[in-house]
Protein backbone atom coordinates (compact mmCIF):
# COMPACT_ATOMS: atom_id res chain seq x y z
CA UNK A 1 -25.44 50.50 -4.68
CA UNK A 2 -22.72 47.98 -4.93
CA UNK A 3 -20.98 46.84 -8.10
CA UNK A 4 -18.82 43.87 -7.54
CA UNK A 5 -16.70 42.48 -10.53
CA UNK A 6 -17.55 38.76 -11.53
CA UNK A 7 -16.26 36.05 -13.41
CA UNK A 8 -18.11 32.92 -15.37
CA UNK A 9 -16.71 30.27 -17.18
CA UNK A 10 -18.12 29.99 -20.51
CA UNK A 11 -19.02 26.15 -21.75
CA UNK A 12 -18.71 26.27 -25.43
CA UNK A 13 -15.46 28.07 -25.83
CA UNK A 14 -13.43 27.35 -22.39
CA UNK A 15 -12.78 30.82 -22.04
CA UNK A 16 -14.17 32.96 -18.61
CA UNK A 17 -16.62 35.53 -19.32
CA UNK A 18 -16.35 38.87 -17.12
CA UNK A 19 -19.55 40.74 -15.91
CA UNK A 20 -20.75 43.12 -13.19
CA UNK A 21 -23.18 42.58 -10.50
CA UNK A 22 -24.55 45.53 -9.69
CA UNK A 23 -26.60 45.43 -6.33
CA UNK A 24 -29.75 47.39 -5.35
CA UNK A 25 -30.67 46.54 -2.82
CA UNK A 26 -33.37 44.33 -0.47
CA UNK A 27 -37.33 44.55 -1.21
CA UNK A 28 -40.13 42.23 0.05
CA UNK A 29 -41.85 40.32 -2.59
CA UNK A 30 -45.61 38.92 -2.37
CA UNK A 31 -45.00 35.97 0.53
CA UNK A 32 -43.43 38.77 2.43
CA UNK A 33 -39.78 37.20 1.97
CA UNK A 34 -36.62 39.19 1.04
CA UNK A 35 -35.26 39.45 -2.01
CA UNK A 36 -32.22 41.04 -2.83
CA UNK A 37 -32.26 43.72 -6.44
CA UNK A 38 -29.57 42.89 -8.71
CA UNK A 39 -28.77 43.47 -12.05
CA UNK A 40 -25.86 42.33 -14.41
CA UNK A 41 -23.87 44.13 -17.37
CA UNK A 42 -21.88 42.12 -19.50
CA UNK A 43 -18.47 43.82 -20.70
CA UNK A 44 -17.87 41.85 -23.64
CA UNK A 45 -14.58 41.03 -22.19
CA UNK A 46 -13.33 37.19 -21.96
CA UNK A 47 -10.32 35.98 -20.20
CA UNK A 48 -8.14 32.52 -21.67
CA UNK A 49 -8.59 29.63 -19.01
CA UNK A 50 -5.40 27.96 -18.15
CA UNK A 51 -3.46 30.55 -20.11
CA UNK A 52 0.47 28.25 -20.39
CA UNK A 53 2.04 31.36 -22.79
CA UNK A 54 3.48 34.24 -21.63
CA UNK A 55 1.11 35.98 -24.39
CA UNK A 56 -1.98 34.63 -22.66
CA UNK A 57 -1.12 35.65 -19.42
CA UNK A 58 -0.45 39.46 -20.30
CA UNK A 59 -3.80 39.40 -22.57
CA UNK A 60 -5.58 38.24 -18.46
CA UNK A 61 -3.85 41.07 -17.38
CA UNK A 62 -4.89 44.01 -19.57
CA UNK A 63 -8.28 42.70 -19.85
CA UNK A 64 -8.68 42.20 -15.74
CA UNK A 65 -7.32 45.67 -16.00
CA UNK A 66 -10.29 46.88 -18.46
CA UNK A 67 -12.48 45.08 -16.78
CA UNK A 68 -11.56 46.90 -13.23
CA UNK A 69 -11.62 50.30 -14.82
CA UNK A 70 -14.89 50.26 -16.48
CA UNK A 71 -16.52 49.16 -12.97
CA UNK A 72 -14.60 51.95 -11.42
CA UNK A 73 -16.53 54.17 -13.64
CA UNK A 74 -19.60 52.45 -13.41
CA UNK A 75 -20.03 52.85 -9.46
C-alpha cells in the first residue's frame, strides 16, 4: 500500500486543497483490463495560492507540515 500526498486547486475559493491517495493495488475488472485500487482521504487542510505575505507563506509551511505528518501516520 502506497500513500502519496496530493494537491488540488480548489475553483470557488482559489485556495489548493490537500488529500491523500492511498493505493491498493492492481485487479482485473469484467473486460479483463487492469485497473489500479485507489482511494482518497481528504485532510481538511487548504493551502493560500500565490501566497505574496510573509504570513501566508509560513501558514503553507505548517500546514504542508500537517499535512506530511498525518500521512506519515497513515502509512
Amino acid at each position: 500500500m502506497k500513500i502519496h500526498l496530493r494537491q488540488r486547486k480548489q475553483t470557488k475559493k482559489g485556495n489548493i486543497s490537500l488529500y491523500l491517495e492511498i493505493y491498493k493495488g492492481t485487479t482485473k475488472n469484467a473486460n479483463g483490463k487492469i485497473v489500479g485500487n485507489r482511494d482518497y482521504e481528504y485532510l481538511d487542510l487548504y493551502l493560500v495560492d500565490k501566497p505574496r505575505t510573509p504570513i501566508d507563506k509560513q501558514h503553507n509551511k505548517e500546514t504542508l507540515k500537517l499535512a506530511e505528518n498525518k500521512s506519515k501516520k497513515r502509512a
